[in-house]
Protein backbone atom coordinates (compact mmCIF):
# COMPACT_ATOMS: atom_id res chain seq x y z
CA UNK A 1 51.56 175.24 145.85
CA UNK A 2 47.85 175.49 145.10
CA UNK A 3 45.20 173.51 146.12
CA UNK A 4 43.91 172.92 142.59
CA UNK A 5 43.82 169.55 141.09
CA UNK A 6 45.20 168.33 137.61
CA UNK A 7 43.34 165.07 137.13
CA UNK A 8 45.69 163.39 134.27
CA UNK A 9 44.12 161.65 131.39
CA UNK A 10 45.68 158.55 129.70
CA UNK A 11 47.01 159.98 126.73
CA UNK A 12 49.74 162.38 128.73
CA UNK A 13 50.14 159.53 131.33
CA UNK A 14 51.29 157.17 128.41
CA UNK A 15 53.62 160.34 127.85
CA UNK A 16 54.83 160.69 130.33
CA UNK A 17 56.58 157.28 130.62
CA UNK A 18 58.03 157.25 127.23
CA UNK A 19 60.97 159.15 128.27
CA UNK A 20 62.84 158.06 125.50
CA UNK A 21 60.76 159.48 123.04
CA UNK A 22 61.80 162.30 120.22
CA UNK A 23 58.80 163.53 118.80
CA UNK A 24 57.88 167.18 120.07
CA UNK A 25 54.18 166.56 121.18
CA UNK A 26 55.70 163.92 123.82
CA UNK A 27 58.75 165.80 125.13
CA UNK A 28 55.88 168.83 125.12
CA UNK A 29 53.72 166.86 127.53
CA UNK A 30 56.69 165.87 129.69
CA UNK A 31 57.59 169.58 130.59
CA UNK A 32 54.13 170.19 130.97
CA UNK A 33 53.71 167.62 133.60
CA UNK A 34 56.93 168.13 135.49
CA UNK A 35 56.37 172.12 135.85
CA UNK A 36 52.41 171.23 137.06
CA UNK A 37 54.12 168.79 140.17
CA UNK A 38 55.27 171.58 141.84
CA UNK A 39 52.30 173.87 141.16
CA UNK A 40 49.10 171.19 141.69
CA UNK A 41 47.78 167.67 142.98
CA UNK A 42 48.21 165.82 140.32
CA UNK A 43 45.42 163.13 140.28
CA UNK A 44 45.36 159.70 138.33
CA UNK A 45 42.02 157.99 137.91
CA UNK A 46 42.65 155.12 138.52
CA UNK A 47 40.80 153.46 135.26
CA UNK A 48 43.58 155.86 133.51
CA UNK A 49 46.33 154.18 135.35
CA UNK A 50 45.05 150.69 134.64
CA UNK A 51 44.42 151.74 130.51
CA UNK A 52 48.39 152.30 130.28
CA UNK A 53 49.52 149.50 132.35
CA UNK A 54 47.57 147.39 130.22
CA UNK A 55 48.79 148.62 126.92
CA UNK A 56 52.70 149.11 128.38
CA UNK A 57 51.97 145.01 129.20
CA UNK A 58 50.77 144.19 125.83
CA UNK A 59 53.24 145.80 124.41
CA UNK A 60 56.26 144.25 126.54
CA UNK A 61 57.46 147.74 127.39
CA UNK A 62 59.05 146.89 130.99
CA UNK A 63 60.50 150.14 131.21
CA UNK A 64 57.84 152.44 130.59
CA UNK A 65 56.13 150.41 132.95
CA UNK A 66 58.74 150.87 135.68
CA UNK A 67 58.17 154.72 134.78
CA UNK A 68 54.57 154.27 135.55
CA UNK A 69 55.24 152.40 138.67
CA UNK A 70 57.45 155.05 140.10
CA UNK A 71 54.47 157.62 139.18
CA UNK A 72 53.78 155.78 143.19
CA UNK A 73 57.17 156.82 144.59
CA UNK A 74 56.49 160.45 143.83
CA UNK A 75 53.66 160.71 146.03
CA UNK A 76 55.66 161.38 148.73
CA UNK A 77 57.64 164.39 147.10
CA UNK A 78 54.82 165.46 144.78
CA UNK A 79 51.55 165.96 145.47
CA UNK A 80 50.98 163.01 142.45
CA UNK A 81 47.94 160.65 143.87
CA UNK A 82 46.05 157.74 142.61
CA UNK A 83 42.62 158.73 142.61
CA UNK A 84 39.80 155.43 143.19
């Protein structure tokens, strides 16, 4: 693993927690992110991380939001962080 960082945006963090999603772009961004885990820290601003909360909330998407809440679990595997 490298010691170069991936800080991820809000549009593929909202991506990545739509795993039931179909259209190419999202599955795309998916496999992006899951082959960069083993590769790079992964960093999450943390602004980023409140931006899709707040729209998974608004939009009553519980399990997208779970996603997003595991995104904390896989710190300790990954190298996946929440940047402040």
């Amino acid at each position: 693993m490298s010691n170069e960082i991936i800080l991820l945006d809000s549009g593929p963090l909202g991506a990545i927690t739509n795993l039931n999603s179909k259209k190419p772009n999202i599955i795309k961004c998916q496999a992006w992110f899951y082959s960069m885990l083993e590769r790079y820290i992964v960093l999450i601003p943390e602004i980023n991380d409140y931006e899709v909360r707040r729209e998974l909330i608004h939009q009553k998407l519980d399990i997208s939001l779970n996603r997003l809440e595991i995104r904390a679990l896989l710190s300790w595997h990954y190298n996946v962080y929440l940047a402040r």
